[in-house]
N, C-alpha and C. Protein backbone atom coordinates (compact mmCIF):
# COMPACT_ATOMS: atom_id res chain seq x y z
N UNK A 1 0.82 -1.19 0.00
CA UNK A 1 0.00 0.00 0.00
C UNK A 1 0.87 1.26 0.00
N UNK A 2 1.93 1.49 0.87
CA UNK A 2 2.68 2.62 0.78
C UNK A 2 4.20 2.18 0.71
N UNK A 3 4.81 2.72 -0.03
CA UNK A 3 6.05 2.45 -0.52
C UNK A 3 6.38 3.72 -0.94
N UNK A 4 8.06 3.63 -0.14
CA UNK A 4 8.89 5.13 0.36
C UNK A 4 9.34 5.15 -0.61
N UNK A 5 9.47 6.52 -1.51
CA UNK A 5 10.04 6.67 -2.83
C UNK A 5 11.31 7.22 -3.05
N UNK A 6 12.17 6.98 -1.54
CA UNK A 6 13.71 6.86 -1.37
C UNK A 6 13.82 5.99 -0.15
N UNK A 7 15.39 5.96 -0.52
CA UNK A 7 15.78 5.00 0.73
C UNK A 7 15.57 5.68 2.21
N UNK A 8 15.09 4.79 3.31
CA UNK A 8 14.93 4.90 4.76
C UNK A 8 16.43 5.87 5.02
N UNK A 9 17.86 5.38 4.72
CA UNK A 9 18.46 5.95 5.25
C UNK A 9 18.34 7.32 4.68
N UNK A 10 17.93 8.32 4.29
CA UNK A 10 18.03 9.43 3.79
C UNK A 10 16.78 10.20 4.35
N UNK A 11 16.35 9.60 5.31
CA UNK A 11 15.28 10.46 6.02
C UNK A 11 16.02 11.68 6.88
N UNK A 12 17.39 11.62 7.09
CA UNK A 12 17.17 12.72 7.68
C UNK A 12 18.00 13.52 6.82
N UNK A 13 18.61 13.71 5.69
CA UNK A 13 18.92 14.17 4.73
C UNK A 13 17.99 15.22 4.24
N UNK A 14 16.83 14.45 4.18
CA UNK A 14 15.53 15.06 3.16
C UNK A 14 14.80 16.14 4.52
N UNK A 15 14.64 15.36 5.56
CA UNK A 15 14.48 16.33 6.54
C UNK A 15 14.96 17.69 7.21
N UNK A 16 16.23 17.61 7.03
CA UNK A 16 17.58 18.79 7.24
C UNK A 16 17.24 19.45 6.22
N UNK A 17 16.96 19.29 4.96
CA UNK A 17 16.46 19.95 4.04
C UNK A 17 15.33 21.04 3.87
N UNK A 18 13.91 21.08 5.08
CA UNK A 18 13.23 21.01 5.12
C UNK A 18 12.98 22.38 5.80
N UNK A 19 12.09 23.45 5.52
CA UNK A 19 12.00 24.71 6.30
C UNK A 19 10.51 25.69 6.39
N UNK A 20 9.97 25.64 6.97
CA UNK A 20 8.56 25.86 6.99
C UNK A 20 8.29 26.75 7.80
N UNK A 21 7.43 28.43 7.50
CA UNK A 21 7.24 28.99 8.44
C UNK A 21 6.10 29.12 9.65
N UNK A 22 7.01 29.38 10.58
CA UNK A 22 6.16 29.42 11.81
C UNK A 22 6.01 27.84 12.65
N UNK A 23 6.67 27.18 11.88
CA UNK A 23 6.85 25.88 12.75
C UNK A 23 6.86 25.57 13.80
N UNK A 24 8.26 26.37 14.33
CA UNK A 24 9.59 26.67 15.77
C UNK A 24 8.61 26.68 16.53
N UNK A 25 7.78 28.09 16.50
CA UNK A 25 6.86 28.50 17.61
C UNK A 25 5.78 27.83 18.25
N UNK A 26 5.14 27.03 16.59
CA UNK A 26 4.07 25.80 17.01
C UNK A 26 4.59 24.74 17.94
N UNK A 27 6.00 23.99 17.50
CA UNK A 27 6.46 23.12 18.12
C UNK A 27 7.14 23.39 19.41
N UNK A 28 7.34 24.49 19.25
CA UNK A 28 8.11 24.65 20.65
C UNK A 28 7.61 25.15 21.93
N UNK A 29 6.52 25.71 21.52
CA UNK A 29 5.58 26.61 22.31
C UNK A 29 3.98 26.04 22.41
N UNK A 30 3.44 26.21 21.12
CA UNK A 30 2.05 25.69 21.50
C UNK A 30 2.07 23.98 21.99
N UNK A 31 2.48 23.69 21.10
CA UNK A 31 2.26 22.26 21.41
C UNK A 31 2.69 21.55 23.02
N UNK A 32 4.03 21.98 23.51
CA UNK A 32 4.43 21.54 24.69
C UNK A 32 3.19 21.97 26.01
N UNK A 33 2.47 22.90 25.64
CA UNK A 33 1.75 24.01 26.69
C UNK A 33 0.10 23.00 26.77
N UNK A 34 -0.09 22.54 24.85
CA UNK A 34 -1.24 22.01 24.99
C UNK A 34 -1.04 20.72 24.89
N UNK A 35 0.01 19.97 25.37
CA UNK A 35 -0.01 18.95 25.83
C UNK A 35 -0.14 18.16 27.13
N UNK A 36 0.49 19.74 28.11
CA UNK A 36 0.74 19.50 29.28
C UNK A 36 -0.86 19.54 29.92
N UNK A 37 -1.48 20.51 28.97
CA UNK A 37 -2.99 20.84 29.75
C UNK A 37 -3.95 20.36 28.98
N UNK A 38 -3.74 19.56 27.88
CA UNK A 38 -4.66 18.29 27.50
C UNK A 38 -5.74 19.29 26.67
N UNK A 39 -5.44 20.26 26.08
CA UNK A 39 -6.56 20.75 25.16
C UNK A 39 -5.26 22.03 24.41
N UNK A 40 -6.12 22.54 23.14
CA UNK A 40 -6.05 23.43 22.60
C UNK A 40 -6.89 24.75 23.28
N UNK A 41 -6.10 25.92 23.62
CA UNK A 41 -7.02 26.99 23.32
C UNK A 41 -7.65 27.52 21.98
N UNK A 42 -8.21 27.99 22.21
CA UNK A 42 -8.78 28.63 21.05
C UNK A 42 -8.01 29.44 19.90
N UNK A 43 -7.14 30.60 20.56
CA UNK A 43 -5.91 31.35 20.28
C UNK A 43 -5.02 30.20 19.74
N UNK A 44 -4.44 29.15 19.69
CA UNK A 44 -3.35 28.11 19.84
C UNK A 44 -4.23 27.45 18.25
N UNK A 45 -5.31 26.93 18.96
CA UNK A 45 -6.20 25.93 17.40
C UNK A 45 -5.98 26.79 16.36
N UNK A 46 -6.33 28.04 16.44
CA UNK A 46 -6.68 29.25 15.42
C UNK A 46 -4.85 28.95 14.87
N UNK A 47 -3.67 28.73 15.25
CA UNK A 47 -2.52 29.33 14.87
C UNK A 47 -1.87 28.09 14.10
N UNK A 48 -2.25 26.78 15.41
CA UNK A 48 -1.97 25.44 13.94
C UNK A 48 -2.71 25.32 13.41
N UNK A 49 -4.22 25.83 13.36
CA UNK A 49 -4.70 25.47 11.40
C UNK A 49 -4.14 26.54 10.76
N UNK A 50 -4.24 27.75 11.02
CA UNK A 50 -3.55 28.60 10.02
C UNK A 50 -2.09 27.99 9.52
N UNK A 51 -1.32 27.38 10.15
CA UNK A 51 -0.26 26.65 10.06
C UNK A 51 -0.31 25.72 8.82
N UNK A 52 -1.77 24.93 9.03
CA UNK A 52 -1.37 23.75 8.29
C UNK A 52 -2.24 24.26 6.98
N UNK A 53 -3.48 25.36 7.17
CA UNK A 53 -3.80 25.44 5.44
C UNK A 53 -4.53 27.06 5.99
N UNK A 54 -4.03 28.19 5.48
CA UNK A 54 -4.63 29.02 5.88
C UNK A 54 -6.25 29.92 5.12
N UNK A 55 -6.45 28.95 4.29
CA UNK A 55 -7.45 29.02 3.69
C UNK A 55 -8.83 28.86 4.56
N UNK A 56 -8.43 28.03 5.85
CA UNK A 56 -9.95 27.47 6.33
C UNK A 56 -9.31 28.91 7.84
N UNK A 57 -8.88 29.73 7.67
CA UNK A 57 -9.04 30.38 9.06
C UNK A 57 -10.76 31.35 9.16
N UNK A 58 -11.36 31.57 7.89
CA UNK A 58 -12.76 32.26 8.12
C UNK A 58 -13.42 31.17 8.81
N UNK A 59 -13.50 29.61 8.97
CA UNK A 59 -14.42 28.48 9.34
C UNK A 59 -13.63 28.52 11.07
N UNK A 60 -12.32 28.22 11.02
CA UNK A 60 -11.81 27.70 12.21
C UNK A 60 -11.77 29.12 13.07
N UNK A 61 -12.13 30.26 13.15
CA UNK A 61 -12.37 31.45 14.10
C UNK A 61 -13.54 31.10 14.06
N UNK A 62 -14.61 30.51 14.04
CA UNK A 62 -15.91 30.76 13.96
C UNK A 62 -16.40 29.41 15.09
N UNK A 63 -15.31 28.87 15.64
CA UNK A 63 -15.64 27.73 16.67
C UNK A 63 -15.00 28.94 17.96
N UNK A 64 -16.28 28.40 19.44
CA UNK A 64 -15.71 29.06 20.09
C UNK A 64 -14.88 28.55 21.28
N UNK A 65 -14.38 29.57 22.33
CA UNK A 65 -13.33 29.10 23.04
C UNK A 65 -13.73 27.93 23.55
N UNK A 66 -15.00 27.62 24.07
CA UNK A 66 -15.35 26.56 24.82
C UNK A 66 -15.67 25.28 23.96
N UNK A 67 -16.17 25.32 22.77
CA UNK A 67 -16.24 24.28 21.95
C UNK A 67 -14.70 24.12 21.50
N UNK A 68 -13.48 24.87 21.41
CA UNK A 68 -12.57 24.07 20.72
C UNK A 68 -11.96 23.75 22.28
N UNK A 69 -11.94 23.81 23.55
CA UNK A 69 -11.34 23.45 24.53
C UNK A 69 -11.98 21.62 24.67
N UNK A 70 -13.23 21.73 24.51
CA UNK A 70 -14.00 20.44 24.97
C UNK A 70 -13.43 19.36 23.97
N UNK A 71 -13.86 20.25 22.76
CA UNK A 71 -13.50 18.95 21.29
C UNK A 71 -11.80 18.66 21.66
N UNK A 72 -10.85 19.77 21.74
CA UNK A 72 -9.47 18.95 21.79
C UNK A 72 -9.29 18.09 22.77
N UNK A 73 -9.61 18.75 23.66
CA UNK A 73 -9.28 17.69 25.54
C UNK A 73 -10.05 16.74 24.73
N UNK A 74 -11.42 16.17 24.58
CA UNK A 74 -11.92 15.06 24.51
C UNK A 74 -10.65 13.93 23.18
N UNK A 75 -10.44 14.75 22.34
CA UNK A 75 -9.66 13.96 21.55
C UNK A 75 -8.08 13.26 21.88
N UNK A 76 -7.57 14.83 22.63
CA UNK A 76 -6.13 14.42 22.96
C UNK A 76 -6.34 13.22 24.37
N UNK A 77 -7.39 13.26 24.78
CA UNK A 77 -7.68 12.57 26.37
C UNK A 77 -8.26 10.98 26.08
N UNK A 78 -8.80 10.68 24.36
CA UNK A 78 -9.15 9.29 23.92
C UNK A 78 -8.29 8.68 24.43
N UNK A 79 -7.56 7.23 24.24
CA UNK A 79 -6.86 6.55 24.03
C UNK A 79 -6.63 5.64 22.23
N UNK A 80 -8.08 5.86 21.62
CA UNK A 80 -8.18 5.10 20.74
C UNK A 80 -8.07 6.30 19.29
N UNK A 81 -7.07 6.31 18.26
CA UNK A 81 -6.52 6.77 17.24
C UNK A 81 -7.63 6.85 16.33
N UNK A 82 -8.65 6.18 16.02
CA UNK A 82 -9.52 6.29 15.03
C UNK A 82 -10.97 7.81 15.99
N UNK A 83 -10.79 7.22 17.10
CA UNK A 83 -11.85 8.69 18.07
C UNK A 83 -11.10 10.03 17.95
N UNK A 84 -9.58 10.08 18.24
CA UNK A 84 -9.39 11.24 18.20
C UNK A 84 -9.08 11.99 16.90
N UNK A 85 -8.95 10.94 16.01
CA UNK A 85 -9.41 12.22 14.50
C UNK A 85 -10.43 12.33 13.89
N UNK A 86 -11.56 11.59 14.24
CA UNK A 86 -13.43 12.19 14.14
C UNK A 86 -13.68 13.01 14.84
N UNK A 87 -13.10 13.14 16.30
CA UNK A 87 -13.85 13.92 17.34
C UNK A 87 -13.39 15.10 16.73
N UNK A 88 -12.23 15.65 16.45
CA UNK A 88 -11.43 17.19 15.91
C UNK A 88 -12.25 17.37 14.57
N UNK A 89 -12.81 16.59 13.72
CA UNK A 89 -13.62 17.12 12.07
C UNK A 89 -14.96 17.57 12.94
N UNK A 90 -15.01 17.54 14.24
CA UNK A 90 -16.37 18.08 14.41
C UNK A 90 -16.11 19.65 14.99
N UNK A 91 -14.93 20.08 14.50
CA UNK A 91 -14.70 21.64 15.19
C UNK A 91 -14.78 22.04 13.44
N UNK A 92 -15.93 23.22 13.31
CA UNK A 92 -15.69 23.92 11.74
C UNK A 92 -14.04 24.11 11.06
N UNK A 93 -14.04 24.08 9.86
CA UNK A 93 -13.19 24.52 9.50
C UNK A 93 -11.98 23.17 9.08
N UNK A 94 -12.19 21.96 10.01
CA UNK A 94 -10.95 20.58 10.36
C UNK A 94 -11.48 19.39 9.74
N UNK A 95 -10.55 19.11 8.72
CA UNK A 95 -10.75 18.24 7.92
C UNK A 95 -9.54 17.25 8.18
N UNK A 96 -10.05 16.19 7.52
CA UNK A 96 -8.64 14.89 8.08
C UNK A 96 -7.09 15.61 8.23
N UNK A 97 -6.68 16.57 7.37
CA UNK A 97 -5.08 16.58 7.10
C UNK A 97 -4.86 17.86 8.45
N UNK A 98 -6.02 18.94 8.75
CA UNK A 98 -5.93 19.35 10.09
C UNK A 98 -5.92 18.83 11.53
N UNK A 99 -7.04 17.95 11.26
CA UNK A 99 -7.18 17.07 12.63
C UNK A 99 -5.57 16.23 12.92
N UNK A 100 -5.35 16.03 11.68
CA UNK A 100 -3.91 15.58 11.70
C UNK A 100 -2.57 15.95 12.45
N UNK A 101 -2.33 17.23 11.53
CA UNK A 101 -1.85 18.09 12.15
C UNK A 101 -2.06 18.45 13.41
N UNK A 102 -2.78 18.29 14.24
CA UNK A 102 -3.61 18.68 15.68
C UNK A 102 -2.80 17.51 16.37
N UNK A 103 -3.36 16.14 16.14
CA UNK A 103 -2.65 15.44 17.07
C UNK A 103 -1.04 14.88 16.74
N UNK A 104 -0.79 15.45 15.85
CA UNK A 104 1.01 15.13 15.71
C UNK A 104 1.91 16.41 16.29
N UNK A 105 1.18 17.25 16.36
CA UNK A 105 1.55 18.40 17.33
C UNK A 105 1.35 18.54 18.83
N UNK A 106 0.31 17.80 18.86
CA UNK A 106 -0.42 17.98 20.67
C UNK A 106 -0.72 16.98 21.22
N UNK A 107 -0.64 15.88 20.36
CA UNK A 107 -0.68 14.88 21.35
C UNK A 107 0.48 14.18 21.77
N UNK A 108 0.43 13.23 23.13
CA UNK A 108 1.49 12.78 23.68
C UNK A 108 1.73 10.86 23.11
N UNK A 109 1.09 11.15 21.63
CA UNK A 109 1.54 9.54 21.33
C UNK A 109 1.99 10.01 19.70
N UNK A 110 2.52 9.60 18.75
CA UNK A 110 2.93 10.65 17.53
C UNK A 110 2.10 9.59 16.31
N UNK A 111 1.72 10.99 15.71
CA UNK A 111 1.19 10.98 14.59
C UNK A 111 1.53 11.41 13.88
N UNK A 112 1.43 10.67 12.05
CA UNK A 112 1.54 11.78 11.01
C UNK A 112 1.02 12.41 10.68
N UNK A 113 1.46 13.59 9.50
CA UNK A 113 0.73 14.89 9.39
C UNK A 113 -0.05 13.94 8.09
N UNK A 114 -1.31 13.82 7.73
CA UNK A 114 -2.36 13.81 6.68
C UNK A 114 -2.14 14.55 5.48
N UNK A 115 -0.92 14.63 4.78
CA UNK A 115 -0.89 15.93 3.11
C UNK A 115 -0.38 15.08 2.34
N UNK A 116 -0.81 15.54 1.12
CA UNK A 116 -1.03 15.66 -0.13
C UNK A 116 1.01 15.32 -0.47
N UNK A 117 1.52 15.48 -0.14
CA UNK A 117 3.03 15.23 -0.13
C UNK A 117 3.75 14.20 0.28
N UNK A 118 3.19 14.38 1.86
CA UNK A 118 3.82 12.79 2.31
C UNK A 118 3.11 12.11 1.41
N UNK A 119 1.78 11.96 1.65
CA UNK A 119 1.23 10.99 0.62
C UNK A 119 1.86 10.38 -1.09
N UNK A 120 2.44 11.33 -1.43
CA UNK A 120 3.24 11.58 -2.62
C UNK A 120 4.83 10.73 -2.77
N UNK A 121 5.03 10.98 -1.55
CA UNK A 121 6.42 10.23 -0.96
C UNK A 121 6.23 9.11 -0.70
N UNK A 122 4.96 8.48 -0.28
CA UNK A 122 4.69 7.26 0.00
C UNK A 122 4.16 6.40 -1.16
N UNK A 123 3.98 6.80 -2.45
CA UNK A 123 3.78 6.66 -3.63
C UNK A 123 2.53 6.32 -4.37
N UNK A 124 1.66 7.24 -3.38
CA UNK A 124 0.25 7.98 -3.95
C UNK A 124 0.53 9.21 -4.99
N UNK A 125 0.21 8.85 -6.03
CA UNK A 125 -0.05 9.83 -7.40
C UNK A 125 -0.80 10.86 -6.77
N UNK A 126 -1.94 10.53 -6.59
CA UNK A 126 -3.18 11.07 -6.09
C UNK A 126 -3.85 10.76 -4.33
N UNK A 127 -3.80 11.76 -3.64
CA UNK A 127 -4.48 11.32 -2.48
C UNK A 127 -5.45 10.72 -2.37
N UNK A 128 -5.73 9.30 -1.52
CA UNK A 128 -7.18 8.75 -1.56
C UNK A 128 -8.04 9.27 -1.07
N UNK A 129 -9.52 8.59 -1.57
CA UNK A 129 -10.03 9.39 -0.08
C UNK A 129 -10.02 8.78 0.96
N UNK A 130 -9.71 9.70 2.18
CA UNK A 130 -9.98 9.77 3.53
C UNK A 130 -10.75 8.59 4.43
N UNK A 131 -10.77 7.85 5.02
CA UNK A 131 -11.19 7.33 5.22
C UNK A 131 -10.65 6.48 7.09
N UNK A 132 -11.49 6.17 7.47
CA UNK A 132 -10.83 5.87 9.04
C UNK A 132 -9.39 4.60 9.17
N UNK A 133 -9.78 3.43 8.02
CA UNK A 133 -8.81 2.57 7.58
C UNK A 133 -8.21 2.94 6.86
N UNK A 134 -8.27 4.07 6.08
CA UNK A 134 -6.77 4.46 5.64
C UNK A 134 -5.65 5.27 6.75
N UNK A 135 -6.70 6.29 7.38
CA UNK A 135 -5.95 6.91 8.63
C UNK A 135 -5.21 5.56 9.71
N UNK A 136 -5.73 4.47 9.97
CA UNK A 136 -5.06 3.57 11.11
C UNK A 136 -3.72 3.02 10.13
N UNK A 137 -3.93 2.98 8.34
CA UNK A 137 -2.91 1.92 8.14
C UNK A 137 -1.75 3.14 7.94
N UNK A 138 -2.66 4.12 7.46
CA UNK A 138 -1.20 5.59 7.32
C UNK A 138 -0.78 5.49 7.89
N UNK A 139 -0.98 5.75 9.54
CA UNK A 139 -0.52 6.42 11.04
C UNK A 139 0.31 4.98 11.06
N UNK A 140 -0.05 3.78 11.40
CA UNK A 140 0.86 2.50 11.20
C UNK A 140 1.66 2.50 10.51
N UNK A 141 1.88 2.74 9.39
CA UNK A 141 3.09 2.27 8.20
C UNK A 141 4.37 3.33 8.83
N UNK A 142 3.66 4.49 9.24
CA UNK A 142 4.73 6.17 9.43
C UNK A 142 5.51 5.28 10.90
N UNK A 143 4.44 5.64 11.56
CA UNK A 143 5.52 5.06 12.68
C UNK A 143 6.23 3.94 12.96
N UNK A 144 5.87 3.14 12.19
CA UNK A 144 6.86 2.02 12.00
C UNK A 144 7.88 2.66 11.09
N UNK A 145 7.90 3.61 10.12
CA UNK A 145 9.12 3.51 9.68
C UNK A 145 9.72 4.81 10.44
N UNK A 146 9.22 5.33 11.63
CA UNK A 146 9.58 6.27 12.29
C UNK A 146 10.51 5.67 13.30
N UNK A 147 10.69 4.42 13.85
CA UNK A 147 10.89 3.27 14.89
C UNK A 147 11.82 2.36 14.22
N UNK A 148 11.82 2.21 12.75
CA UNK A 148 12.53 1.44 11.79
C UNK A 148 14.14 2.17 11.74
N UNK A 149 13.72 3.68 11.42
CA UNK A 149 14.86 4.64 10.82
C UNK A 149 15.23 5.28 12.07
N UNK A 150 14.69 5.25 13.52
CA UNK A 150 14.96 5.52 14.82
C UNK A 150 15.49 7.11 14.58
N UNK A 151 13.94 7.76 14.27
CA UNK A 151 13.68 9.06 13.96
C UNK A 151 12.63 9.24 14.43
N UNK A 152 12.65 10.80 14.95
CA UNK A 152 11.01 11.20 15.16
C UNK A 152 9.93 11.30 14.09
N UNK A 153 8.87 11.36 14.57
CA UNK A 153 7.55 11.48 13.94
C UNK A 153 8.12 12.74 13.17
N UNK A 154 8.17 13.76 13.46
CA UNK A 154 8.57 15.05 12.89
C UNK A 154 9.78 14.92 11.61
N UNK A 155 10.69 14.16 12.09
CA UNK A 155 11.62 14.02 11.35
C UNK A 155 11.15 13.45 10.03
N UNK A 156 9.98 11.98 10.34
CA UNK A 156 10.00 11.86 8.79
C UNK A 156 8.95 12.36 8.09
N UNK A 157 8.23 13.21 8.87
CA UNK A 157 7.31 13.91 8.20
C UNK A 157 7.90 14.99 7.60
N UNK A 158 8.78 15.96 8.01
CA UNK A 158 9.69 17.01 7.26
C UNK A 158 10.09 16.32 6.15
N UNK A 159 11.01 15.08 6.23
CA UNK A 159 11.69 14.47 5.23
C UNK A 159 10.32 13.78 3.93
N UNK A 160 9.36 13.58 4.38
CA UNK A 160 8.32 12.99 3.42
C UNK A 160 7.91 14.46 2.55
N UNK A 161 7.65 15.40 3.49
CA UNK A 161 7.12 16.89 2.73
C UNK A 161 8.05 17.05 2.06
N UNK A 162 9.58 17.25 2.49
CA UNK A 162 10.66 17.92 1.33
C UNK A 162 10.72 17.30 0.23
N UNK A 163 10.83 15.57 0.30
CA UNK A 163 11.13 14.89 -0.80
C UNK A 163 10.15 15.47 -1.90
N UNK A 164 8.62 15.27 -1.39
CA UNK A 164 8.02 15.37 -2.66
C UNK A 164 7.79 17.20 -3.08
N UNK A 165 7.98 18.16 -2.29
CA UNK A 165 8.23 19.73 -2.72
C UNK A 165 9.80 19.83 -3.86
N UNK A 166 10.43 19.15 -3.42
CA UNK A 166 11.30 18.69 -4.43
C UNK A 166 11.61 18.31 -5.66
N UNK A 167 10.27 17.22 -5.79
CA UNK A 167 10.88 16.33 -6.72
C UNK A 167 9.57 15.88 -7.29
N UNK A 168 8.54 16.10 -6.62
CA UNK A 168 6.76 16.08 -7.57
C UNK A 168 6.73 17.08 -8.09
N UNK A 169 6.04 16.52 -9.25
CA UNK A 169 5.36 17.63 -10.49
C UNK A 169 4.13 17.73 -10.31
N UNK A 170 3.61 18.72 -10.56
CA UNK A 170 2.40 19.53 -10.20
C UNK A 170 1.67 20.00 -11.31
C-alpha cells in the first residue's frame, strides 16, 4: 500500500532539508503548553490550522473558546486513534489533514501529518479518499518507519514533505 520513494536511510537528509514557516513557535511553544494541559485553546487551534492550510481560518475562528477546549481535551484525552481524529472534524473549519496536524503536534503519542506530499512520498499519485482505515494503516506504516529509521515522527514527516516539494510535479 505505501512504498517510500527513497531510501529509509536518507530520512534525515531530506528532513535537514526542510524549512517551513512558523513551525519553531508551534512546536516549541504551542504544542508543549497544549499537551501538558490536555486541550487546545482557542488562540493556539486558530494558529496550527492557520499553520497547516490558511485558507480554512474564516471556518476555524468561527468555533468558540469553549467548543474548541472540549472537542481537543476530549480527543487528545481518547486513548483510541480512530476517536481522536473524528472527534477534531467536528470543530468547523478541520478536515482529516488538520485534525492531523492537531494530534502530531499535541498529542502525547505521535502521529503523522495527513498531506497531499507525504502521501506523494509514500507513492500515492493522487491522495485517496480519507477514510478511518486508511488513517489507522497511514498512522501504522509512518511510525513504523519512524521506529525502523529511529527518527522522530517530525523528522520523517519534514523528510516525506521535502522529498516530494522537491521532486513532484504539479
Amino acid at each position: 500500500m505505501f512504498k517510500l520513494r527513497f531510501p529509509e536511510d536518507q530520512i534525515a537528509h531530506w528532513a535537514n532539508r526542510y524549512s517551513y514557516p512558523s513551525e519553531d513557535r508551534i512546536a516549541s511553544e504551542v504544542a508543549p503548553m497544549a499537551r501538558e494541559r490536555g486541550y487546545l485553546t482557542r488562540t493556539e487551534f486558530v494558529e496550527v490550522c492557520k499553520w497547516k492550510t490558511p485558507r480554512s481560518q474564516p471556518l476555524v475562528k468561527a468555533n468558540s473558546p469553549e467548543i474548541v477546549e472540549a472537542v481537543t481535551r476530549a480527543a487528545l484525552e481518547s486513548r483510541i486513534d480512530e476517536v481522536k481524529i473524528v472527534v477534531l472534524q467536528a470543530l468547523r473549519g478541520v478536515a482529516w489533514p488538520t485534525a492531523s496536524t492537531i494530534l502530531h503536534f499535541c498529542d502525547k503519542q505521535p502521529y503523522p501529518i495527513l498531506d497531499f506530499r507525504a502521501l506523494w512520498s509514500l507513492g500515492y499519485a493522487k491522495p485517496p479518499t480519507y477514510t478511518v482505515e486508511f488513517w489507522r494503516e497511514y498512522t501504522t506504516f509512518v511510525r513504523e518507519l519512524s521506529q525502523r529509521t529511529g527518527t522522530s515522527m517530525r523528522t520523517v514527516d519534514r523528510a516525506l514533505w521535502q522529498y516530494s516539494s522537491e521532486r513532484q510535479r504539479t
